[in-house]
Structure formats: C-alpha cells, structure tokens
PDB file of N, CA and C in Angstrom:
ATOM      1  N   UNK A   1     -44.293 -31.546 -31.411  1.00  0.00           N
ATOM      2  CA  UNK A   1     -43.986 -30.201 -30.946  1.00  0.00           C
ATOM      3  C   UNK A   1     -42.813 -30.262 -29.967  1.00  0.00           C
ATOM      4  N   UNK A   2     -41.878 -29.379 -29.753  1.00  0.00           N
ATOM      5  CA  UNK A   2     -40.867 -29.519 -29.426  1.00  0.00           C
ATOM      6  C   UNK A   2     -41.058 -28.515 -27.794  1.00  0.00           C
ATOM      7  N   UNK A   3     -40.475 -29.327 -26.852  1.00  0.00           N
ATOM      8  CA  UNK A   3     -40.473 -28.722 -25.879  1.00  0.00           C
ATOM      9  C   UNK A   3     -39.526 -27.636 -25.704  1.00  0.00           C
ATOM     10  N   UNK A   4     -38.155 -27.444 -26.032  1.00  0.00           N
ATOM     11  CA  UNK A   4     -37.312 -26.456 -26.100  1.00  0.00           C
ATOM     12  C   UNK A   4     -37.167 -25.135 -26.750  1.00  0.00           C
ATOM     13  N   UNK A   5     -36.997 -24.136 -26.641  1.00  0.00           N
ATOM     14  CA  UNK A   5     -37.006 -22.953 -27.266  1.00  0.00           C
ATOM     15  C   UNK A   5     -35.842 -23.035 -28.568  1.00  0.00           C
ATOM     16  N   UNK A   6     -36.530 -22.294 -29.383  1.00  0.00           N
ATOM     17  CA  UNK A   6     -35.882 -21.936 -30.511  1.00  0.00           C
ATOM     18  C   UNK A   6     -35.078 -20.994 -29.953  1.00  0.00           C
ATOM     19  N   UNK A   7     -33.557 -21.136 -30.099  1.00  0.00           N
ATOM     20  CA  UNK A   7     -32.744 -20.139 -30.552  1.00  0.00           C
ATOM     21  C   UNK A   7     -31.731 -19.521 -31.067  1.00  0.00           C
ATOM     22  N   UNK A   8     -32.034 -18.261 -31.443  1.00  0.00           N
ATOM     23  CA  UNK A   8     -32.304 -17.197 -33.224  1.00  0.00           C
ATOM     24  C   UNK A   8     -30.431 -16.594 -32.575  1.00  0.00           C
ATOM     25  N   UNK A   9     -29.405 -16.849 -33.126  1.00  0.00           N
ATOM     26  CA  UNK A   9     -28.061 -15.989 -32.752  1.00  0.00           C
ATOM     27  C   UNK A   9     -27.489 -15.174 -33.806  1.00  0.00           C
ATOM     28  N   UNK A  10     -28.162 -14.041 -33.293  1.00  0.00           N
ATOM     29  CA  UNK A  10     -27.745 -12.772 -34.782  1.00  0.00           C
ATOM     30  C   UNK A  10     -26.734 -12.365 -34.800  1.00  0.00           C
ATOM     31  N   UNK A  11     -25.667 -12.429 -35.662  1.00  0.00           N
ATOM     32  CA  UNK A  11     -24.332 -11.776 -35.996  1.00  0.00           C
ATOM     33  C   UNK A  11     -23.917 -10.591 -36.376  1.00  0.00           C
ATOM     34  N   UNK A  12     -23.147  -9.863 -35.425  1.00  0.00           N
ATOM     35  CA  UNK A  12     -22.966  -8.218 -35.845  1.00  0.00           C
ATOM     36  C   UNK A  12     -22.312  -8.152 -37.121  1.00  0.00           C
ATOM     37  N   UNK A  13     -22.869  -7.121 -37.794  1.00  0.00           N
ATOM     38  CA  UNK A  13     -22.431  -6.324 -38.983  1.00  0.00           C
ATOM     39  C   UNK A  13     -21.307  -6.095 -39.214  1.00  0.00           C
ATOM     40  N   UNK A  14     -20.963  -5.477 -38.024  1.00  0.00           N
ATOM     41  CA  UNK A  14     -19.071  -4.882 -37.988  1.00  0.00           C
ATOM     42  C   UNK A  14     -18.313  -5.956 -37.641  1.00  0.00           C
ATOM     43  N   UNK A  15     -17.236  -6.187 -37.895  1.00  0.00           N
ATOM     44  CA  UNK A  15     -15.833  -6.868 -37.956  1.00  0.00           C
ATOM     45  C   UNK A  15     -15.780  -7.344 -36.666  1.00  0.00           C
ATOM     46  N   UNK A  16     -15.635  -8.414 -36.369  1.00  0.00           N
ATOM     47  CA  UNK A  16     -14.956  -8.415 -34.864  1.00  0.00           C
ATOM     48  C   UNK A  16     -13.527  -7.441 -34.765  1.00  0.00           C
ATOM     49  N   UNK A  17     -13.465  -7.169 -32.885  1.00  0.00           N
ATOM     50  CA  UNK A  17     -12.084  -6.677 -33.242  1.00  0.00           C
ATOM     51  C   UNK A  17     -10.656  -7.305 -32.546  1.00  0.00           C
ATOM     52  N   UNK A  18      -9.949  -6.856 -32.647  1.00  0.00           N
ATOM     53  CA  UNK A  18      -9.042  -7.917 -32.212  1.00  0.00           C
ATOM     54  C   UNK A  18      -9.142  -7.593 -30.638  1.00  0.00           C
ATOM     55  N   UNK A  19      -8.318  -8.810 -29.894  1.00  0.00           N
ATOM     56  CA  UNK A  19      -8.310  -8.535 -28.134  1.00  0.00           C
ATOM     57  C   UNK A  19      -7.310  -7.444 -27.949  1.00  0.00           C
ATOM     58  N   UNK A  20      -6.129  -6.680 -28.700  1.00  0.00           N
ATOM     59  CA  UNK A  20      -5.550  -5.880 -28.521  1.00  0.00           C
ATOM     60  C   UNK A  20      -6.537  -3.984 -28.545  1.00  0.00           C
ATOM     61  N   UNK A  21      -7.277  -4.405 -29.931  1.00  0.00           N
ATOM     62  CA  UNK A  21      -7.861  -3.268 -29.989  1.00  0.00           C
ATOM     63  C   UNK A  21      -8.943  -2.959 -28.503  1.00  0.00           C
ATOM     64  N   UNK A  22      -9.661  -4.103 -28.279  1.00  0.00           N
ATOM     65  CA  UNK A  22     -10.525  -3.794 -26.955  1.00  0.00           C
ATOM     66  C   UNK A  22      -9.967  -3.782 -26.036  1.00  0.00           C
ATOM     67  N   UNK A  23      -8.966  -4.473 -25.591  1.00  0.00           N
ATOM     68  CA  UNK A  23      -7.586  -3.895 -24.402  1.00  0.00           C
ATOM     69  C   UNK A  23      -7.431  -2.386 -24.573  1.00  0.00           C
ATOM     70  N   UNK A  24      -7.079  -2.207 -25.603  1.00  0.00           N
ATOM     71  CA  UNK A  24      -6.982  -0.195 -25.676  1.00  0.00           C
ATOM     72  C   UNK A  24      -8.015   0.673 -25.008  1.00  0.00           C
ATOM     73  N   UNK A  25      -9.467  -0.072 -25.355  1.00  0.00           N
ATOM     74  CA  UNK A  25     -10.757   0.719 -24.867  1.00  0.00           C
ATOM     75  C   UNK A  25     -10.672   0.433 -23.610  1.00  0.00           C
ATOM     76  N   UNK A  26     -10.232  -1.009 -23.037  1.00  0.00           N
ATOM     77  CA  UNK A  26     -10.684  -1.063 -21.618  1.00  0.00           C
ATOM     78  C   UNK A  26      -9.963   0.309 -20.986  1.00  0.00           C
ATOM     79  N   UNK A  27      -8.534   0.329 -21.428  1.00  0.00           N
ATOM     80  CA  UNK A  27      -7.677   1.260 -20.655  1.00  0.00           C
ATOM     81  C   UNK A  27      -7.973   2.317 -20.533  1.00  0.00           C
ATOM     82  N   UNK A  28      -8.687   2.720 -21.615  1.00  0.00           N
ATOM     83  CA  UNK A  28      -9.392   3.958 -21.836  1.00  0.00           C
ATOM     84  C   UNK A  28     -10.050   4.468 -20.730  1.00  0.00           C
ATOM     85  N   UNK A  29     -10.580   3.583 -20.890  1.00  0.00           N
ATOM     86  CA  UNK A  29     -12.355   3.441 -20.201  1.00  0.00           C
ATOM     87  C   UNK A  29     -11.828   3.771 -18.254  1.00  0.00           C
ATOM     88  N   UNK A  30     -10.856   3.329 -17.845  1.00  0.00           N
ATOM     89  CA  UNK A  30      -9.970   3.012 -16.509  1.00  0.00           C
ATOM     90  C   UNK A  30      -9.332   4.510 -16.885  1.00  0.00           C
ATOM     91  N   UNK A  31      -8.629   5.046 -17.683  1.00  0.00           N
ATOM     92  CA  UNK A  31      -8.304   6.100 -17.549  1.00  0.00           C
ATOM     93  C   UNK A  31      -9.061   7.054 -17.681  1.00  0.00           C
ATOM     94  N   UNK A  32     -10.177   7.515 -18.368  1.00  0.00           N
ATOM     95  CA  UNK A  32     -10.808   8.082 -18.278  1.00  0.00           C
ATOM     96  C   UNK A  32     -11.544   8.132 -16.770  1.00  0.00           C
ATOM     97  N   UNK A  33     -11.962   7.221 -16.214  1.00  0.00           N
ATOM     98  CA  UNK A  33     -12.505   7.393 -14.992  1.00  0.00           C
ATOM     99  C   UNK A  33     -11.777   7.632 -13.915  1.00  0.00           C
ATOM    100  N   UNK A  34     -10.506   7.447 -14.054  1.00  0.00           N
ATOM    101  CA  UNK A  34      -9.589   7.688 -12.652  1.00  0.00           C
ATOM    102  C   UNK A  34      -9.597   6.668 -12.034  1.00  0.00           C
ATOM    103  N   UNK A  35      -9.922   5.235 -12.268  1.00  0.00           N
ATOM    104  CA  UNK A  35      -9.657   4.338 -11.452  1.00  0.00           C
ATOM    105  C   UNK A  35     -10.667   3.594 -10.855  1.00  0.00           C
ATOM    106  N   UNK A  36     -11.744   4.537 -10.975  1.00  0.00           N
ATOM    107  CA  UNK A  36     -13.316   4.520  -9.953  1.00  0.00           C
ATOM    108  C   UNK A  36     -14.294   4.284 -10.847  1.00  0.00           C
ATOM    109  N   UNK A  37     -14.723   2.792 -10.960  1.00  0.00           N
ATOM    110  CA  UNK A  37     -15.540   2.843 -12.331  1.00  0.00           C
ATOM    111  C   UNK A  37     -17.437   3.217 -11.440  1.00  0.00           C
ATOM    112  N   UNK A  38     -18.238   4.358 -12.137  1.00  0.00           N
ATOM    113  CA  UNK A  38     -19.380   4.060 -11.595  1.00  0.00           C
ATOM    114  C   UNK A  38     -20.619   3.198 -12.310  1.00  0.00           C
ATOM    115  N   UNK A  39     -21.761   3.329 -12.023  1.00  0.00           N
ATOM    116  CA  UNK A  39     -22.612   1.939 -12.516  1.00  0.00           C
ATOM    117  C   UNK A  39     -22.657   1.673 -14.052  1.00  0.00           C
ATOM    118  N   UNK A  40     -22.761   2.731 -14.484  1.00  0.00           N
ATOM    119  CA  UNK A  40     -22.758   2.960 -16.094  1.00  0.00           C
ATOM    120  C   UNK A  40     -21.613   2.159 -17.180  1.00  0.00           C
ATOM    121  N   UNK A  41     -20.107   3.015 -16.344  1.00  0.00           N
ATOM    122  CA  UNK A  41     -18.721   2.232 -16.756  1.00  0.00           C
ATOM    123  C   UNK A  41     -18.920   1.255 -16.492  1.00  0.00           C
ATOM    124  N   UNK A  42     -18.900   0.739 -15.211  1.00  0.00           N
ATOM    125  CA  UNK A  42     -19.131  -1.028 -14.763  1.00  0.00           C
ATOM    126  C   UNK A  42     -19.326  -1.809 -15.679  1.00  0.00           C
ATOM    127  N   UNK A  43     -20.508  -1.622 -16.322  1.00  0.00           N
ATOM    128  CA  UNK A  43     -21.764  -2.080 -17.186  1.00  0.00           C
ATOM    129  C   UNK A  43     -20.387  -2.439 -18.950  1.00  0.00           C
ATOM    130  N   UNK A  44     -20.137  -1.206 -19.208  1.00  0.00           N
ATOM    131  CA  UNK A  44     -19.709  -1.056 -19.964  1.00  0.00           C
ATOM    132  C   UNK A  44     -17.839  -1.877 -20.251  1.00  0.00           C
ATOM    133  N   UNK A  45     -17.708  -1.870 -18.826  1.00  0.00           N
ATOM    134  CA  UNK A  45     -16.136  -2.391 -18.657  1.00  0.00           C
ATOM    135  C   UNK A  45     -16.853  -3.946 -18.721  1.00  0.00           C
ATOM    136  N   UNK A  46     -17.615  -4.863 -18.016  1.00  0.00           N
ATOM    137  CA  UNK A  46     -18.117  -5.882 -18.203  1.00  0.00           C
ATOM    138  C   UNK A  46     -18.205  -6.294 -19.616  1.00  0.00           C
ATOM    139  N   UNK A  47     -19.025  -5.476 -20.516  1.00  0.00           N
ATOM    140  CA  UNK A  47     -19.504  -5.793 -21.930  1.00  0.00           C
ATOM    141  C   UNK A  47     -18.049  -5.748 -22.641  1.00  0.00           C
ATOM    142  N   UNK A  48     -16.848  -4.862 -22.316  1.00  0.00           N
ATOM    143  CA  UNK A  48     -15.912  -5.075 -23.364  1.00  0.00           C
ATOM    144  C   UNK A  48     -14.801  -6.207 -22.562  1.00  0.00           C
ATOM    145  N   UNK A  49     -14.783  -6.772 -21.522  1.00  0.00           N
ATOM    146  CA  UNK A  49     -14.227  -7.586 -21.164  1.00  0.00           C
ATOM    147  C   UNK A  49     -14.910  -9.343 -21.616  1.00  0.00           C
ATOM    148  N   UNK A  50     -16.095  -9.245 -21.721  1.00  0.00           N
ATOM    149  CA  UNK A  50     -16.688 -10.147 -22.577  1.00  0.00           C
ATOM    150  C   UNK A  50     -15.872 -10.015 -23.962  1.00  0.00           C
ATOM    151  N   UNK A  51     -16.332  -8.789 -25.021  1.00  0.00           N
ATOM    152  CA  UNK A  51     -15.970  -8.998 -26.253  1.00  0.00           C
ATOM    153  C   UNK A  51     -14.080  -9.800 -25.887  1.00  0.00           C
ATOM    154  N   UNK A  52     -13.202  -8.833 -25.118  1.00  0.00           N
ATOM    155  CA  UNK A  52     -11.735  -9.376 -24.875  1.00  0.00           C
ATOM    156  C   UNK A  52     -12.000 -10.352 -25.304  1.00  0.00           C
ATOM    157  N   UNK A  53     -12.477 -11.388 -24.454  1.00  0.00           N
ATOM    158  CA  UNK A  53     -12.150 -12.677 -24.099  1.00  0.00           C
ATOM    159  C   UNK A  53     -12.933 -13.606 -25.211  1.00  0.00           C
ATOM    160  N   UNK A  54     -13.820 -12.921 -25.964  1.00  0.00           N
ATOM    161  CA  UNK A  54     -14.171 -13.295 -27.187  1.00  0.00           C
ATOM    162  C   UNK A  54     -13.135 -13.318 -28.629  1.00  0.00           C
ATOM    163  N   UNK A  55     -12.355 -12.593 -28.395  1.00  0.00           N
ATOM    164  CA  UNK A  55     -11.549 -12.035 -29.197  1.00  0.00           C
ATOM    165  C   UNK A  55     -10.490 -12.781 -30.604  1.00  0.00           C
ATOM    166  N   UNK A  56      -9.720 -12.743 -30.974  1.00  0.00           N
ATOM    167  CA  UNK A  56      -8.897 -13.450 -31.283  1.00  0.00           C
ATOM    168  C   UNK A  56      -7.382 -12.945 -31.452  1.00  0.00           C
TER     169      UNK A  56
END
C-alpha cells in the first residue's frame, strides 16, 4: 500500500490561450476597475496571471 496520494490532473476542454490573448483580459480587468482591484478582481487578476505565465 502506498503511502502517497494519488494524483488525478484533469485537462480543460477549451484550447489553451495564448499569453497575448490573457494579457488583453488582464488589461481589461485593470481597466475596467480603474486601477483599484477589489477582493473578487484580485482573485480573478491572480487566476489569469497564473494562466499568463502558463501560456505559450
């Protein structure tokens, strides 16, 4: 029996996208808010700065 956890890495459906296309959203995301990201954006500027840097 194995002491370590199994783990399961599920692959999204949709396309990756390129680091240019999620650069567009970040800006978005910064313009849309005026500069002032609150907890929600945060959250959300985090998750697409991950995908960025995932990117190709």
């Amino acid at each position: 029996m194995s002491t370590t956890p199994d783990v399961v890495l599920e692959r999204s459906e949709t396309p990756a996208r390129t680091a240019a296309e999620v650069n567009d959203e970040i800006r978005a995301l910064w313009f849309r808010s005026g500069g002032i990201l609150n907890t929600e954006q945060r959250s959300e500027y985090e998750r697409l700065v991950l995908e960025w840097a995932a990117a190709e």
